[in-house]
C-alpha atoms as a PDB file:
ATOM      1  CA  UNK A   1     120.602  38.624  73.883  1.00  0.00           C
ATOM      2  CA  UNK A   2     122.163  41.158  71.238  1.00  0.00           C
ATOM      3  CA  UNK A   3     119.707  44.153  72.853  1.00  0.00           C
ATOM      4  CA  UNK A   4     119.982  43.247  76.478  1.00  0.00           C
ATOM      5  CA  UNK A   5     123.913  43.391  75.887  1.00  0.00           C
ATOM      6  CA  UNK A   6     123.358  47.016  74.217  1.00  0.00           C
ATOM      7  CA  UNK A   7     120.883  47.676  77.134  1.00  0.00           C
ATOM      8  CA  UNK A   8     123.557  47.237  79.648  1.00  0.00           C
ATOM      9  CA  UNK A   9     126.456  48.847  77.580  1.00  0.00           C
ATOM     10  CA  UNK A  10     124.552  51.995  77.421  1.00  0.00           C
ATOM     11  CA  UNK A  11     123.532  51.819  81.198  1.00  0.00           C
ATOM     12  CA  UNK A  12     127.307  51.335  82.033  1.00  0.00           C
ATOM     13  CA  UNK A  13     128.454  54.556  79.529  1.00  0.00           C
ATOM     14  CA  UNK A  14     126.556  56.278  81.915  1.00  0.00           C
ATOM     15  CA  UNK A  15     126.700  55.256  85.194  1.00  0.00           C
ATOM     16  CA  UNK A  16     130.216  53.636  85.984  1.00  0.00           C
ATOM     17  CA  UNK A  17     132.047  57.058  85.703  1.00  0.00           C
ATOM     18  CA  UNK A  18     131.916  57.726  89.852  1.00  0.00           C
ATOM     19  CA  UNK A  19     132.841  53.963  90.851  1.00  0.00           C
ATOM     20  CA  UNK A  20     136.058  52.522  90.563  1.00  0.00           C
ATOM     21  CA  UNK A  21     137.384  48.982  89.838  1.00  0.00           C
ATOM     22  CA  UNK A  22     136.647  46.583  92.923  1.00  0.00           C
ATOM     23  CA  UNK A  23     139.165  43.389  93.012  1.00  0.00           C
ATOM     24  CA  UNK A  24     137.418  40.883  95.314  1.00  0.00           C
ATOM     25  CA  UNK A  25     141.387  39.759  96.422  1.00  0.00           C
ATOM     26  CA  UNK A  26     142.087  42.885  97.607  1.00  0.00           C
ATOM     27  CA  UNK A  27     145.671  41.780  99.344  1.00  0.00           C
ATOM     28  CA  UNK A  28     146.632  40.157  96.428  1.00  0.00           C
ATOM     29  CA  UNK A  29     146.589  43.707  94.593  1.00  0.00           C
ATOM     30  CA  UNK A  30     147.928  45.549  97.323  1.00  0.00           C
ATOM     31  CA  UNK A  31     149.318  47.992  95.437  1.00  0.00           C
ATOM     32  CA  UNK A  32     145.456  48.830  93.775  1.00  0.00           C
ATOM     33  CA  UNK A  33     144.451  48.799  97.728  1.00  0.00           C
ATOM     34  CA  UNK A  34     146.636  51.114  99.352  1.00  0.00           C
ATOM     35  CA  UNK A  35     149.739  52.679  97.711  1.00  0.00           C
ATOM     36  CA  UNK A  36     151.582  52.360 101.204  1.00  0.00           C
ATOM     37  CA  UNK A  37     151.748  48.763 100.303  1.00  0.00           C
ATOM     38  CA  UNK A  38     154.475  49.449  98.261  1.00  0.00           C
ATOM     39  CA  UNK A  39     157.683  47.890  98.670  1.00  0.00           C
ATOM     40  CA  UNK A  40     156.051  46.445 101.798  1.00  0.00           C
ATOM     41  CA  UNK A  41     157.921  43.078 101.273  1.00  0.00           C
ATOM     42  CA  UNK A  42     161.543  41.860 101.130  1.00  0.00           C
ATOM     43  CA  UNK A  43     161.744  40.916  97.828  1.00  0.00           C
ATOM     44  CA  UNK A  44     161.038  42.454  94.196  1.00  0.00           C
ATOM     45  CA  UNK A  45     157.004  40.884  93.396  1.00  0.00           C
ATOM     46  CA  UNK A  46     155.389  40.535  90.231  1.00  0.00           C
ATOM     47  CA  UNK A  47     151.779  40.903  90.072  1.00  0.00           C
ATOM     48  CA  UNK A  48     149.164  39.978  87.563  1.00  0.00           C
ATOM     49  CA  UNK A  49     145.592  40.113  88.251  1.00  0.00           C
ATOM     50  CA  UNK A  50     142.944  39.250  85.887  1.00  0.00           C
ATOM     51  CA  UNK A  51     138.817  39.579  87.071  1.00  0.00           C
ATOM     52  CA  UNK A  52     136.050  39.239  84.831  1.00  0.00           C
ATOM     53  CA  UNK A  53     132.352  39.786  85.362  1.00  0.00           C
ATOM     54  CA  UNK A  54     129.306  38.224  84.076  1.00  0.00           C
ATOM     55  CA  UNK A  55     130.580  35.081  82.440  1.00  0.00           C
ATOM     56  CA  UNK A  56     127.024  34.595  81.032  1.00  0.00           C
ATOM     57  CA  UNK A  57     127.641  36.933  79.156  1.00  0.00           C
ATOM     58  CA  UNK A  58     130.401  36.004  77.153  1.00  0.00           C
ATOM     59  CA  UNK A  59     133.143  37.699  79.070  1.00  0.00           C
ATOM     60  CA  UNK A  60     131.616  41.295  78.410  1.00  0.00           C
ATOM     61  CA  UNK A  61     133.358  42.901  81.559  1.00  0.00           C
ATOM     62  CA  UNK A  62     137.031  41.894  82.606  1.00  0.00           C
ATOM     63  CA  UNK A  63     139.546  43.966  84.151  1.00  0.00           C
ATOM     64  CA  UNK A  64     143.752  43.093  83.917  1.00  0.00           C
ATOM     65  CA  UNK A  65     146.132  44.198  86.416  1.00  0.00           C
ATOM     66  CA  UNK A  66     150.148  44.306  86.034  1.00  0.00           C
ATOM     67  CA  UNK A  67     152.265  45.714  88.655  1.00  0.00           C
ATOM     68  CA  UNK A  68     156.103  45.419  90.289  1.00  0.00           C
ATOM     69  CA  UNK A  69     157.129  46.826  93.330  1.00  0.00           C
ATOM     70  CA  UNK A  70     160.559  46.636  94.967  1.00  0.00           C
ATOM     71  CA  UNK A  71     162.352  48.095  97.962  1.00  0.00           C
ATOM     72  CA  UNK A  72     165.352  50.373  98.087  1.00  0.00           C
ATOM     73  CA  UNK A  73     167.253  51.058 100.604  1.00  0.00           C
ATOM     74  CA  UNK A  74     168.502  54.269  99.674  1.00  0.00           C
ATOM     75  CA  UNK A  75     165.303  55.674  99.548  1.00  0.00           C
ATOM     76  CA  UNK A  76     163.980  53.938 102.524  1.00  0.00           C
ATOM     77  CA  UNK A  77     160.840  53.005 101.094  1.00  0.00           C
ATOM     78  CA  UNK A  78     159.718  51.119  97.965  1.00  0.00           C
ATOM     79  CA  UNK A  79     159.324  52.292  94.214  1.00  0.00           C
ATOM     80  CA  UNK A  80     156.163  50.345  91.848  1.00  0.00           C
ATOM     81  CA  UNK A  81     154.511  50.927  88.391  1.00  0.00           C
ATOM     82  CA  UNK A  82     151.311  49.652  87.729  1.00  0.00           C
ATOM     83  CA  UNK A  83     149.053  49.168  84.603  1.00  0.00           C
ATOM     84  CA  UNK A  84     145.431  48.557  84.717  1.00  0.00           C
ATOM     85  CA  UNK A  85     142.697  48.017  81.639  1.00  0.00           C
ATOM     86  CA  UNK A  86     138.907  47.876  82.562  1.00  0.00           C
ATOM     87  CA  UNK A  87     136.934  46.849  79.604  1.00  0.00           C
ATOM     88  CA  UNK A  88     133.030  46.991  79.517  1.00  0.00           C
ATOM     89  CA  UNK A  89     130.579  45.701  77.048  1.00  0.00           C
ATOM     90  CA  UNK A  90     133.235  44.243  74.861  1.00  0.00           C
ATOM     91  CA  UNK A  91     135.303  47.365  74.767  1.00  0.00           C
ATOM     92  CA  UNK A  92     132.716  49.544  74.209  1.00  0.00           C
ATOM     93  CA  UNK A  93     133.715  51.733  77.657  1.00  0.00           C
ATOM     94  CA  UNK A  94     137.138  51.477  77.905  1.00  0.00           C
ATOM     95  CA  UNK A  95     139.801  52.848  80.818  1.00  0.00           C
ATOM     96  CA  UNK A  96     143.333  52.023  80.957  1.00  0.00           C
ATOM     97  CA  UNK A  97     145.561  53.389  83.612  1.00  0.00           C
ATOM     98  CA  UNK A  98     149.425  53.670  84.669  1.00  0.00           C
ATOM     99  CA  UNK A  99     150.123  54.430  87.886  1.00  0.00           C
ATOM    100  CA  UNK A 100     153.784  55.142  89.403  1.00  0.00           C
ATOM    101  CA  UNK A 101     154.121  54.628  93.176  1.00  0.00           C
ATOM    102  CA  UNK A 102     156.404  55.388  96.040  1.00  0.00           C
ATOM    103  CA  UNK A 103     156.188  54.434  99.815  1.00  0.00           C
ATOM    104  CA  UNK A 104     158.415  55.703 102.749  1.00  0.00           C
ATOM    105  CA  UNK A 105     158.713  53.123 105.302  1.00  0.00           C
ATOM    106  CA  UNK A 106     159.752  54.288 109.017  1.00  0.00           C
ATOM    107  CA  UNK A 107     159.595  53.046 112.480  1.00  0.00           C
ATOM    108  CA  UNK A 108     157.689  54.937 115.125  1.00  0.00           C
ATOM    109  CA  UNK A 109     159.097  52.250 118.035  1.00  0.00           C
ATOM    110  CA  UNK A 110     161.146  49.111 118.161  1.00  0.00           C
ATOM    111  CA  UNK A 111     157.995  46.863 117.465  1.00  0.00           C
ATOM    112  CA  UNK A 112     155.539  49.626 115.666  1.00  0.00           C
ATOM    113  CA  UNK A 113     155.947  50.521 112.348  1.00  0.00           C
ATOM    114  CA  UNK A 114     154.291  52.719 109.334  1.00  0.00           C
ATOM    115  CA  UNK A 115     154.964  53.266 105.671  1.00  0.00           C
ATOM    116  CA  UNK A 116     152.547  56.248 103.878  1.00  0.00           C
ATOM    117  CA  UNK A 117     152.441  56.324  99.996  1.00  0.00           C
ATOM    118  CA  UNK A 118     151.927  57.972  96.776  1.00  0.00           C
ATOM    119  CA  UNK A 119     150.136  57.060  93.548  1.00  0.00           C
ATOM    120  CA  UNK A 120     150.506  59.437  90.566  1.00  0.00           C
ATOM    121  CA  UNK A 121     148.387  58.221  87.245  1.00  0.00           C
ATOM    122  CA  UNK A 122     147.197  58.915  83.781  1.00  0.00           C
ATOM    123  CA  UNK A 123     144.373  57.219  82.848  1.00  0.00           C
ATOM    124  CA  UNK A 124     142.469  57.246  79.427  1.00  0.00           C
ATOM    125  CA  UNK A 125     138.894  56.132  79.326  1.00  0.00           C
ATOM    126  CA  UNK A 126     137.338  55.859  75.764  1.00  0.00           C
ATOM    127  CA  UNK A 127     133.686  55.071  74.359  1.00  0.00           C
ATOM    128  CA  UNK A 128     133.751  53.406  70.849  1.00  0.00           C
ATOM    129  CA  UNK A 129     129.676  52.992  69.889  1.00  0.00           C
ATOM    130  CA  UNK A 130     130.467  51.666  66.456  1.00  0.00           C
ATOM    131  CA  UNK A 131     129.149  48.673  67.674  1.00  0.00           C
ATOM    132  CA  UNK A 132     126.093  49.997  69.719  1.00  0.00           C
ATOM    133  CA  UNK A 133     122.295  49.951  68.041  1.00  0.00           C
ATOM    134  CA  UNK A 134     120.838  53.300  69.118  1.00  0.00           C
ATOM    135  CA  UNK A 135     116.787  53.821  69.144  1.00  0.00           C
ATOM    136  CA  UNK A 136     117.215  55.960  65.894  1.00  0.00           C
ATOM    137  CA  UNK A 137     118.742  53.296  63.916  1.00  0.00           C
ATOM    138  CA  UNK A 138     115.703  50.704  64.497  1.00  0.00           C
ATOM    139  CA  UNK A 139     113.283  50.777  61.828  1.00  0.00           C
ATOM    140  CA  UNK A 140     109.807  48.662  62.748  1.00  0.00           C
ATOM    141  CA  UNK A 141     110.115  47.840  58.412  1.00  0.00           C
ATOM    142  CA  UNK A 142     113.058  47.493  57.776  1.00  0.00           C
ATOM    143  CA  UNK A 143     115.145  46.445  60.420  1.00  0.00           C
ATOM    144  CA  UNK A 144     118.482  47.869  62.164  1.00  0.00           C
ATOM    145  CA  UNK A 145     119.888  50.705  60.066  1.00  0.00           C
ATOM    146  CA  UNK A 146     123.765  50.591  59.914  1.00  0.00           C
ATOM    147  CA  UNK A 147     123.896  54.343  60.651  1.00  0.00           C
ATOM    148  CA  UNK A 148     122.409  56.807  63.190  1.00  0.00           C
ATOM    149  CA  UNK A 149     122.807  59.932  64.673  1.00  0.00           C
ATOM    150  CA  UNK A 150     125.196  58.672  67.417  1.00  0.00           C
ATOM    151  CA  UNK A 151     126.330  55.504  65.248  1.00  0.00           C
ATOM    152  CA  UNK A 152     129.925  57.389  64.975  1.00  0.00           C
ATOM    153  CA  UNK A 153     130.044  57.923  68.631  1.00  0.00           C
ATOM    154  CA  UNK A 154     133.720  58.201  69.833  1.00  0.00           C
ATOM    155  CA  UNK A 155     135.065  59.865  72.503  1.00  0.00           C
ATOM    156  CA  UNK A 156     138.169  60.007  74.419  1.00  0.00           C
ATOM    157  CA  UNK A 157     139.073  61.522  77.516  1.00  0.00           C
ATOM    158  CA  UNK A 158     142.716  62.070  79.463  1.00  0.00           C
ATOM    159  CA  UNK A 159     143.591  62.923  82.720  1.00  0.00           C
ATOM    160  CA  UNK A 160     145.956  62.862  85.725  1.00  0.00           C
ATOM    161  CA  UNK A 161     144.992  61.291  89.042  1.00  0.00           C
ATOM    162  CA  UNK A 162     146.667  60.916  92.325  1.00  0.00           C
ATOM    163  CA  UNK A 163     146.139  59.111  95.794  1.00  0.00           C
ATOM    164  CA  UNK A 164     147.715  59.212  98.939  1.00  0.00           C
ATOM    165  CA  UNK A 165     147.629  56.158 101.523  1.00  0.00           C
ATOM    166  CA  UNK A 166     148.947  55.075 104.629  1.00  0.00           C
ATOM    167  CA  UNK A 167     149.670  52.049 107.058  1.00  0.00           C
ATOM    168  CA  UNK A 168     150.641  51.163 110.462  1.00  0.00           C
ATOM    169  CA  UNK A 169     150.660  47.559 112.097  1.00  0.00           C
ATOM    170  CA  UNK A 170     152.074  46.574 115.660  1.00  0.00           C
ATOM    171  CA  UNK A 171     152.892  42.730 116.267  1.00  0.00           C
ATOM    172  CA  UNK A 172     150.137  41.394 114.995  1.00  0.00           C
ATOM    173  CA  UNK A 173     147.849  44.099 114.285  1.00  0.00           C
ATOM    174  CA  UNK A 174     147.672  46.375 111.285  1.00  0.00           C
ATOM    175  CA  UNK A 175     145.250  49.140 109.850  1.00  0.00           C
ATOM    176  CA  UNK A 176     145.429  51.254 106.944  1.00  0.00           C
ATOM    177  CA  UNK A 177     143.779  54.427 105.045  1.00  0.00           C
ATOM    178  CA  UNK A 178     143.798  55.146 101.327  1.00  0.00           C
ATOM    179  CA  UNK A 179     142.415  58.106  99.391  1.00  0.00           C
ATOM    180  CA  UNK A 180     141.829  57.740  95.808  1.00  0.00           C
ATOM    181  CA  UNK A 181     141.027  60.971  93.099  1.00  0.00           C
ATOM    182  CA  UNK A 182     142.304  63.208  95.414  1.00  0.00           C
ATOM    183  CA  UNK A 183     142.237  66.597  92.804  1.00  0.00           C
ATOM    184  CA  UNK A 184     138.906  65.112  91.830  1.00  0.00           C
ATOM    185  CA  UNK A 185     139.621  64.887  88.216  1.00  0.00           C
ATOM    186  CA  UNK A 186     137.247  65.927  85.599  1.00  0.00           C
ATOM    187  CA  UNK A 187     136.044  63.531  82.757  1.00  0.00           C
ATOM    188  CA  UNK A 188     133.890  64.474  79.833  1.00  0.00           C
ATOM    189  CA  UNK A 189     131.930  61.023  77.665  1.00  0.00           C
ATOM    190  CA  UNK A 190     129.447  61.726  75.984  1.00  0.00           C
ATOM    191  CA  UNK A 191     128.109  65.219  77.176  1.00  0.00           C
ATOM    192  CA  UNK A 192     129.851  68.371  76.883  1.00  0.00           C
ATOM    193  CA  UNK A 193     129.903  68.982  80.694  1.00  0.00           C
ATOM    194  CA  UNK A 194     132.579  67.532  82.459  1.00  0.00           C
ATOM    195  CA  UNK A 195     131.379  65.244  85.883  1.00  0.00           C
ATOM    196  CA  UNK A 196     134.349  64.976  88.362  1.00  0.00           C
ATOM    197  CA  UNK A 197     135.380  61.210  89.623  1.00  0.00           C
ATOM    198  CA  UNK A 198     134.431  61.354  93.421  1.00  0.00           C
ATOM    199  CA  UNK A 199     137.103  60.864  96.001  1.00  0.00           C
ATOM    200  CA  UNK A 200     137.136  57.232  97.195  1.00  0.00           C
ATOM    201  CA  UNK A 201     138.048  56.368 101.012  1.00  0.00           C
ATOM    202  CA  UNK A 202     138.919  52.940 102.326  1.00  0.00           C
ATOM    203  CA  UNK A 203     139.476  51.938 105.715  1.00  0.00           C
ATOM    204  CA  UNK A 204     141.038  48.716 106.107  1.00  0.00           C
ATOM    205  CA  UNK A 205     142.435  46.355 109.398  1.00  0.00           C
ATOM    206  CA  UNK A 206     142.545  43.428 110.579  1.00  0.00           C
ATOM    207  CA  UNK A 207     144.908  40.985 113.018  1.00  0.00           C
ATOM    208  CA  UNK A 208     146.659  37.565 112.786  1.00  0.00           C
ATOM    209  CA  UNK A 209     145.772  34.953 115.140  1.00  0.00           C
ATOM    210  CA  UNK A 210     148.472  32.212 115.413  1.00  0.00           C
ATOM    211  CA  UNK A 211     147.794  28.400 116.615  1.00  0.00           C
ATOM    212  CA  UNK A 212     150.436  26.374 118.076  1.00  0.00           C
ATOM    213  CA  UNK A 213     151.064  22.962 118.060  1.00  0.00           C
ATOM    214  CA  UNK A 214     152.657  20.357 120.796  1.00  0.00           C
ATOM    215  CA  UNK A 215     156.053  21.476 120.249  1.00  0.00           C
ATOM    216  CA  UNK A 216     154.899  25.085 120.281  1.00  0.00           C
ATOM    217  CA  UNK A 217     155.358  26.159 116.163  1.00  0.00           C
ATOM    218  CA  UNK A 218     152.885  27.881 114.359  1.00  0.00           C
ATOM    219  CA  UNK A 219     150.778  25.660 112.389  1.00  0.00           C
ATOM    220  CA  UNK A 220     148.071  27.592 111.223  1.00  0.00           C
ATOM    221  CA  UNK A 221     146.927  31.259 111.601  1.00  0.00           C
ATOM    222  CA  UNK A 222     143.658  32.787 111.604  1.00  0.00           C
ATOM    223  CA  UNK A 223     143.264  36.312 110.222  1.00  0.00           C
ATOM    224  CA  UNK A 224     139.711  38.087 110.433  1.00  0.00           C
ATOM    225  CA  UNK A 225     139.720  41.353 108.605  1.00  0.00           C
ATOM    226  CA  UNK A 226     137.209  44.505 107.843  1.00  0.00           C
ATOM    227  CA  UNK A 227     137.264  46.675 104.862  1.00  0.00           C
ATOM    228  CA  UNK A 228     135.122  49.470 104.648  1.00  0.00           C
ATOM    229  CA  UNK A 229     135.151  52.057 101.393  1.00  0.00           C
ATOM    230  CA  UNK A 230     132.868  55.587 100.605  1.00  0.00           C
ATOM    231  CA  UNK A 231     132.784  57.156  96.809  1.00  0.00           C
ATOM    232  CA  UNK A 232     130.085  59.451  96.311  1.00  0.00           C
ATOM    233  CA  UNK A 233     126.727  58.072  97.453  1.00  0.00           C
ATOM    234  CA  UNK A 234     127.937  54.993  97.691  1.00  0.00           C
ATOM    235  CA  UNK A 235     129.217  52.997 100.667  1.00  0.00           C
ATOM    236  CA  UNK A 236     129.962  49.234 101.352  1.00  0.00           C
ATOM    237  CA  UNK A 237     131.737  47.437 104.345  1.00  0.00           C
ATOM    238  CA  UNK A 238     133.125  43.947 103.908  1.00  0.00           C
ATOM    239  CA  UNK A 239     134.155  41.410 106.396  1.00  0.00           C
ATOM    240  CA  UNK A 240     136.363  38.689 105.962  1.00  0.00           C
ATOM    241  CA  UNK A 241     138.183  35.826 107.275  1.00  0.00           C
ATOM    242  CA  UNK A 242     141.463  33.545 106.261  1.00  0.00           C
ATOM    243  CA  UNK A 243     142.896  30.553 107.354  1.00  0.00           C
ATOM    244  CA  UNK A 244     146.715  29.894 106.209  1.00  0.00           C
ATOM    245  CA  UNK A 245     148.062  26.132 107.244  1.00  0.00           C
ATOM    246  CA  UNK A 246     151.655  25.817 105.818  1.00  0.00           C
ATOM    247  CA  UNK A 247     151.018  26.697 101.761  1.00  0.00           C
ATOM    248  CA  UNK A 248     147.541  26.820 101.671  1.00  0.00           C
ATOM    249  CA  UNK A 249     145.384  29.487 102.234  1.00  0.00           C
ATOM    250  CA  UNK A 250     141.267  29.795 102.411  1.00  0.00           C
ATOM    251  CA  UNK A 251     139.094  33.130 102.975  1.00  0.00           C
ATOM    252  CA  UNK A 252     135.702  34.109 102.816  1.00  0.00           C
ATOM    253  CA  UNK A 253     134.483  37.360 102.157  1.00  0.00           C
ATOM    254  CA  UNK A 254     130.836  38.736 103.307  1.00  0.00           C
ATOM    255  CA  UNK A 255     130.018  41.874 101.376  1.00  0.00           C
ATOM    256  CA  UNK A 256     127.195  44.419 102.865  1.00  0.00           C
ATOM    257  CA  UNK A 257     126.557  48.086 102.870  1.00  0.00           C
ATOM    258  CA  UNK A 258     126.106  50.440 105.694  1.00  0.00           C
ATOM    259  CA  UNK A 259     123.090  49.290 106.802  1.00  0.00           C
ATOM    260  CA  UNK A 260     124.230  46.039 107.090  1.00  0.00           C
ATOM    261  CA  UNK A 261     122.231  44.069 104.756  1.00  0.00           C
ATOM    262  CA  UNK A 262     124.007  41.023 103.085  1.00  0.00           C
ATOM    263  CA  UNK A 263     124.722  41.911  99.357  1.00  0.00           C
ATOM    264  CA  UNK A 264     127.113  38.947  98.353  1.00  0.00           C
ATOM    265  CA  UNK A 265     130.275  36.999  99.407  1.00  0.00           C
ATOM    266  CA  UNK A 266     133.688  36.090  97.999  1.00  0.00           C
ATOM    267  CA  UNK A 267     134.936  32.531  98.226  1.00  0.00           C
ATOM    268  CA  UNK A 268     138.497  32.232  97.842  1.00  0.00           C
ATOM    269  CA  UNK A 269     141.806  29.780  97.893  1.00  0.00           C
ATOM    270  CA  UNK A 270     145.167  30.209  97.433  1.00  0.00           C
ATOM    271  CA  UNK A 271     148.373  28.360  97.419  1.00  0.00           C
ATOM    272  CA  UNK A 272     151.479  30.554  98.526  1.00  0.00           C
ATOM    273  CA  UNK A 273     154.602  28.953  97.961  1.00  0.00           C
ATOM    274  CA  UNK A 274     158.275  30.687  98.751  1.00  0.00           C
ATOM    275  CA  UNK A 275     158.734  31.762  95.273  1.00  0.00           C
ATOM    276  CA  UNK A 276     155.409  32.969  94.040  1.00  0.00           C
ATOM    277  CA  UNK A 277     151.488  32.824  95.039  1.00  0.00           C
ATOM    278  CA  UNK A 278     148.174  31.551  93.240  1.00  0.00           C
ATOM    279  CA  UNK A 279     144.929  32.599  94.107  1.00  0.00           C
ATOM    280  CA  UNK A 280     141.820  32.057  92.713  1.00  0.00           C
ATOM    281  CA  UNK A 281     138.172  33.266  94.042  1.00  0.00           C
ATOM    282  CA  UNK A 282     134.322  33.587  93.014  1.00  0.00           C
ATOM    283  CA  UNK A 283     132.277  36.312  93.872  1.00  0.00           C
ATOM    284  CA  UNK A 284     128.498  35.866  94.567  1.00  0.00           C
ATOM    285  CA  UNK A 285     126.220  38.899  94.315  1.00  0.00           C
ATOM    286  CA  UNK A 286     123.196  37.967  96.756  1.00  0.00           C
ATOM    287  CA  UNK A 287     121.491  40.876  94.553  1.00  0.00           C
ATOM    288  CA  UNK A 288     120.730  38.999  91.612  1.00  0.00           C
ATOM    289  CA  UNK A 289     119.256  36.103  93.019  1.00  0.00           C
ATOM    290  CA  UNK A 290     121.820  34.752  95.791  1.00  0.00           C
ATOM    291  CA  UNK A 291     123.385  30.798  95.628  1.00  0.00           C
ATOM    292  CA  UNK A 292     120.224  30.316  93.712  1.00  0.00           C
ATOM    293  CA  UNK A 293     121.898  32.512  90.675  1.00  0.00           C
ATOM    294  CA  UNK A 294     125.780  31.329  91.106  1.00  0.00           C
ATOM    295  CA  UNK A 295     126.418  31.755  87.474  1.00  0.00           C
ATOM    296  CA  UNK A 296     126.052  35.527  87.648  1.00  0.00           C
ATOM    297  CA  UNK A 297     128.995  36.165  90.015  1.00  0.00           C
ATOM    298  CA  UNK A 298     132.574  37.072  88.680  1.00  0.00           C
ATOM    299  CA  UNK A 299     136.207  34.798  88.513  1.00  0.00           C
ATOM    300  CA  UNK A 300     139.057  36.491  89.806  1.00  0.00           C
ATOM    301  CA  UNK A 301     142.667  34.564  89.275  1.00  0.00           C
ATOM    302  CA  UNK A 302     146.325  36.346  90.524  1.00  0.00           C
ATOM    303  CA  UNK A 303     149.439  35.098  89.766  1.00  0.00           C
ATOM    304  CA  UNK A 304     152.499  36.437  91.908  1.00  0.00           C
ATOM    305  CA  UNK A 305     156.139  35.635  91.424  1.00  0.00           C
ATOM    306  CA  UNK A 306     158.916  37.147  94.035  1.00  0.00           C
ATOM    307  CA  UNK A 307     161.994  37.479  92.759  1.00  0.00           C
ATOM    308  CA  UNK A 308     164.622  36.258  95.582  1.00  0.00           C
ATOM    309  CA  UNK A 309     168.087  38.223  96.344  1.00  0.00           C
ATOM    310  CA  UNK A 310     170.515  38.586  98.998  1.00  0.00           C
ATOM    311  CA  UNK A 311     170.616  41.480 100.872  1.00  0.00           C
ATOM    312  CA  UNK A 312     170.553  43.160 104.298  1.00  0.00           C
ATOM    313  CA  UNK A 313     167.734  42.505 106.845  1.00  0.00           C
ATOM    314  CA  UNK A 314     165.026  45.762 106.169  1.00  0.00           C
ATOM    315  CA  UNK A 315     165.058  48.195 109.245  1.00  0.00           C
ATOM    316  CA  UNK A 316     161.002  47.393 109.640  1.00  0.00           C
ATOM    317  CA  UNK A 317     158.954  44.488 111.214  1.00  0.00           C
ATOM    318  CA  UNK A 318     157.459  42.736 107.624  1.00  0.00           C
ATOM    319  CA  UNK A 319     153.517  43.031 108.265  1.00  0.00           C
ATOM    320  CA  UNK A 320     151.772  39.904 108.735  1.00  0.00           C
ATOM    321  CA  UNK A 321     148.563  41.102 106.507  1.00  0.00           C
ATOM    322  CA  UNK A 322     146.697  38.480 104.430  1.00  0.00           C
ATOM    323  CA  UNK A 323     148.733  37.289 100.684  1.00  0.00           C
ATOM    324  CA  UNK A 324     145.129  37.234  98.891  1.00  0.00           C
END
């Protein structure tokens, strides 16, 4: 198990550079989603996010996300900070991120409305391969040597990222567009020539579709929703589906890629109360062997509180997008 974990560490160290994070509740991270999202709401939220991938194997891959947004009125928009740590191979690969964030919200007409937003970040992504067995160190006689030529391996690299993002939603209706590593920063692990991060694009829409009862109140909505995101050579589009009756809330996720082939799903629940939100979901890479192989998927939890105030009714239409 020991070399299959090294294995994997030393695939990641070299691979993961051009692909970001992917949170599998992707409106319950709005912030990590689309920096318009910012402010979006009423009140001051509280975010925490925690995903982790692999479970067989000990927890090797999690990622923790903390963020707080809140609207102003002075600024017409809203103000966040954000802190993100994605740990591979038990901390072997390492990136931890803090993002500030503004949005400007606006009306275009009476019932349309549009906020565009700004992420500026400094991220720091480390290798420590104190830990890692290297083919040099493995003697046939004697065993694992305790030193190698890249036993001391350590590396850290620093840099400043920003995104841009933007979304509009009409009654019912709402689609959005972010743009991630927009300067394309340059990273160096490893190898003495720098690789730039690729630019990521997401697309992302969807509607609300309410049922009414005998006394004509909403009592349950339906919300189908499409996600589609590009970084480098890589390409995915995901389509899912929630259904919200009073505090509870249900979605399922089917993941693809561009040609449309099945490559997993995300089964999710939630229970959204008036002063903060619970989510939990399970994400099943068809990949690796399908329902057949459910132990190989990844846990993602969120915990949101709202922090509740008086003040005067926002100027925009509040944008009836999903809560996980």
């Amino acid at each position: 198990m020991r070399k299959v974990i090294i294995l994997l560490s030393l695939f990641f160290v070299k691979q993961l550079y051009g692909q970001d994070v992917e949170f599998s509740q992707y409106y319950a991270n709005p912030l990590y989603l689309n920096p318009a999202f910012t402010g979006i709401e009423e009140y001051t939220r509280i975010s925490l996010n925690y995903r982790t991938l692999l479970p067989t194997s000990f927890g090797d891959y999690n990622t923790y996300s903390a963020s707080i947004d809140k609207y102003y009125d002075g600024l017409n928009g809203g103000v966040g900070f954000q802190i993100m740590n994605d740990r591979q191979a038990q901390g072997a690969v390492n990136d931890l991120g803090f993002n500030l964030l503004y949005s400007y919200h606006g009306n275009i007409r009476k019932r349309w409305s549009i906020a565009t937003g700004f992420r500026i970040g400094y991220n720091i992504k480390s290798i420590n391969g104190s830990d890692l067995v290297y083919p040099d160190m493995i003697d046939p006689v004697g065993g694992v040597s305790p030193t190698g030529i890249e036993s001391g391996l350590s590396q850290k690299s620093m840099y400043f990222d920003f995104s841009f993002g933007m979304v509009t939603w009409y009654d019912n209706y709402y689609i959005g567009l972010a743009i991630d590593h927009l300067t394309k920063p340059k990273i160096s692990l490893g190898s003495d020539d720098p690789g730039p991060i690729g630019r990521k694009y997401t697309l992302h829409g969807g509607m609300e579709i309410p049922f009414y009862n005998t006394l004509e109140r909403v009592h349950m909505t339906v919300s189908p929703n499409l996600i589609f995101q590009m970084q480098g050579s890589s390409s995915r589009l995901n389509l899912g589906l929630y259904l919200n009756r009073n505090y509870l809330t249900t979605g399922v996720w089917l993941k693809t890629n561009t040609q449309i082939n099945l490559t997993g799903c995300v089964l999710m629940f939630g229970f959204i109360a008036d002063y903060f939100t619970f989510a939990y979901s399970y994400d099943i890479p068809f990949n690796t062997g399908g329902i057949n192989n459910l132990n190989s998927g990844g846990h993602e939890v969120t915990f949101l509180y709202k922090i509740m105030y008086k003040r005067k009714r926002k100027k925009i239409r509040a944008i009836k997008c999903p809560k996980i």
